[in-house]
Every structure is written in C-alpha cells, then in structure tokens.
C-alpha atoms as a PDB file:
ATOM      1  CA  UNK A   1     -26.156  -2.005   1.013  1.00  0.00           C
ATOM      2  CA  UNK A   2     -22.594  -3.222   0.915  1.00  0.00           C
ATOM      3  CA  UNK A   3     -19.785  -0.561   1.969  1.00  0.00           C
ATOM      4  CA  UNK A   4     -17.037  -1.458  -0.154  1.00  0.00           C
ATOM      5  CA  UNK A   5     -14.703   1.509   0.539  1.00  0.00           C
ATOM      6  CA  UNK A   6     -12.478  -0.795   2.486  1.00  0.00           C
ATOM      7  CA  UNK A   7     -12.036  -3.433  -0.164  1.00  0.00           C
ATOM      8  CA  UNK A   8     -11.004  -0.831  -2.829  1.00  0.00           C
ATOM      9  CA  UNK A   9      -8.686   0.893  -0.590  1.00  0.00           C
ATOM     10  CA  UNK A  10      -6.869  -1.814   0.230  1.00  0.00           C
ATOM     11  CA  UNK A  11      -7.197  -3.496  -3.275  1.00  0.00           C
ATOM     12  CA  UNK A  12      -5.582  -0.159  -4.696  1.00  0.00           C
ATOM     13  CA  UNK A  13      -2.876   0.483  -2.018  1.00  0.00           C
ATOM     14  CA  UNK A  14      -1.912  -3.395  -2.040  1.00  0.00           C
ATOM     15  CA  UNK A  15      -0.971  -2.659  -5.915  1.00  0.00           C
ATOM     16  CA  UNK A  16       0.321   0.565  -5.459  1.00  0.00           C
ATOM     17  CA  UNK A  17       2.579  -0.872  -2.187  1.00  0.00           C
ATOM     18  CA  UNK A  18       3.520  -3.578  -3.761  1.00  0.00           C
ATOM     19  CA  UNK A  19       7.789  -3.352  -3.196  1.00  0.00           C
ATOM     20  CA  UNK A  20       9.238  -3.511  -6.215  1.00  0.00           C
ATOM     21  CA  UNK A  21       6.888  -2.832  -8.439  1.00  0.00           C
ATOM     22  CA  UNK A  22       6.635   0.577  -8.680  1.00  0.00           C
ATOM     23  CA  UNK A  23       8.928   1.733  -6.198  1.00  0.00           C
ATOM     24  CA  UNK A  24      11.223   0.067  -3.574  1.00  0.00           C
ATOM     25  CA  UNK A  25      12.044   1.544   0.178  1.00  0.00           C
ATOM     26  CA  UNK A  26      15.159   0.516   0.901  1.00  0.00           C
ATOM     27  CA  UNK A  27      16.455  -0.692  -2.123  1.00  0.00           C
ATOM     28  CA  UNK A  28      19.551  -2.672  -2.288  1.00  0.00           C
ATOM     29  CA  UNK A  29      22.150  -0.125  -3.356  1.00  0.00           C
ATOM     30  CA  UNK A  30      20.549   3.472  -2.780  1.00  0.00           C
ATOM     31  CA  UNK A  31      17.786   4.693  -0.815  1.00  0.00           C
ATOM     32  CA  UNK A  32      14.597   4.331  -3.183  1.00  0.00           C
ATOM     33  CA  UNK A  33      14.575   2.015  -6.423  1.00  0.00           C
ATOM     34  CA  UNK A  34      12.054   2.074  -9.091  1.00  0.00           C
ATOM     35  CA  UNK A  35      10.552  -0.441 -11.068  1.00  0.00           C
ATOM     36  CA  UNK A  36      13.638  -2.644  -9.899  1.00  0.00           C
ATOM     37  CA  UNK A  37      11.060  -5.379  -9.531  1.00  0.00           C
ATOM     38  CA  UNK A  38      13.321  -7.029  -6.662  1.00  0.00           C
ATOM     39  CA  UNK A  39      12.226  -7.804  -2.846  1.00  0.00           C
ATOM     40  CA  UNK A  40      14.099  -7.993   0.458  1.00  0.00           C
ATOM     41  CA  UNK A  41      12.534  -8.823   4.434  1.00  0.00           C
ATOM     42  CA  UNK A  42      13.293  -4.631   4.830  1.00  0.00           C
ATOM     43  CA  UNK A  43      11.388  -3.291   1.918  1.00  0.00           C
ATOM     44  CA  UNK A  44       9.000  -5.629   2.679  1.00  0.00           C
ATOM     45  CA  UNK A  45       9.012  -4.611   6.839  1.00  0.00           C
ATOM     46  CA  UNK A  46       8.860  -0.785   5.160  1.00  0.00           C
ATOM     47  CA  UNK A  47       6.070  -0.970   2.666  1.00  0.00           C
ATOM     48  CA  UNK A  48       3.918  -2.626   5.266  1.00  0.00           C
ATOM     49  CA  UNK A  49       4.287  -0.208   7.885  1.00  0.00           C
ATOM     50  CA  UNK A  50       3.217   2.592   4.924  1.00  0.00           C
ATOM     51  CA  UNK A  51       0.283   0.338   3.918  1.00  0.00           C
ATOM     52  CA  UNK A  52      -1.407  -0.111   7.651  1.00  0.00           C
ATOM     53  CA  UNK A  53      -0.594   3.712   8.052  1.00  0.00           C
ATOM     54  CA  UNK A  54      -2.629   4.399   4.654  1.00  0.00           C
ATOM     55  CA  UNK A  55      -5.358   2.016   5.116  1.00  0.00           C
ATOM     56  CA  UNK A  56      -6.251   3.202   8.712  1.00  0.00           C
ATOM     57  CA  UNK A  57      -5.738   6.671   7.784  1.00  0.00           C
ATOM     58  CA  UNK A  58      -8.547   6.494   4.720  1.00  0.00           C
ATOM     59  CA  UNK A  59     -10.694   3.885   6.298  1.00  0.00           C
ATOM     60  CA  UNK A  60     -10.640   4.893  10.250  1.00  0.00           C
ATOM     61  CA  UNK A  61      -9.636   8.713   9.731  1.00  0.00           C
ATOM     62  CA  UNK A  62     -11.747  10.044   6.673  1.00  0.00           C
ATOM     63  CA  UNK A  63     -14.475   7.521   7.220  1.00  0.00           C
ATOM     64  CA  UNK A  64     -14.358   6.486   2.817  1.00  0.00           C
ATOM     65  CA  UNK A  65     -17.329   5.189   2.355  1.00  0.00           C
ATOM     66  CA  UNK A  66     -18.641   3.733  -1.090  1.00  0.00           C
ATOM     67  CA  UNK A  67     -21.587   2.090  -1.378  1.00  0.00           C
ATOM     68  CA  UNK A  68     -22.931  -0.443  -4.293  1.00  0.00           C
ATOM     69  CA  UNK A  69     -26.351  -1.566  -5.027  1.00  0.00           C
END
C-alpha cells in the first residue's frame, strides 16, 4: 500500500502557500496583503520558511498517514 499523506500535504499547503494568492507575507506596502496576486524574492523567502515548517510538522511530527488501495 502506497502512503500518500505526504503528497496531499504538500499538494494542499503548496496551494494554500502559494504568495499571492491567498495571502501575501510581506506585502509591498503593509504587512500582510490578500488576494493581491503579486510576488517579491521576500514573500517568496517567507512563505517557504512557513511551508517546510508545516510540512515537517504534519509529516515528521504527527506521523499523517493515508493510505490508498
């Protein structure tokens, strides 16, 4: 059996994280932006530091397991 609790973790946070798409840490004129759709190298530098913490806190911490099949 396949454990695919990784894959849909980081499938879901990858959307979620995306910066500027739902939200945006730093934005360009005020602390958080929303839906601004816009990107610079610090939001970018931001949002990945929240994704690794997220991912290795659901797939190293809690153990998330989901299996298929």
């Amino acid at each position: 059996m396949a454990d695919w609790g990784p894959v849909v973790v980081a499938v879901v946070l990858f959307v979620l994280l995306t910066p500027g798409l739902l939200f945006q840490i730093p934005a360009r004129g005020r602390v958080v932006e929303f839906g601004n759709m816009h990107t610079s190298g610090a939001s970018i530098l931001v949002h990945t530091i929240i994704y690794f913490g997220l991912i290795t806190i659901f797939t190293i911490a809690i153990r998330l397991h989901i299996y298929a099949g």
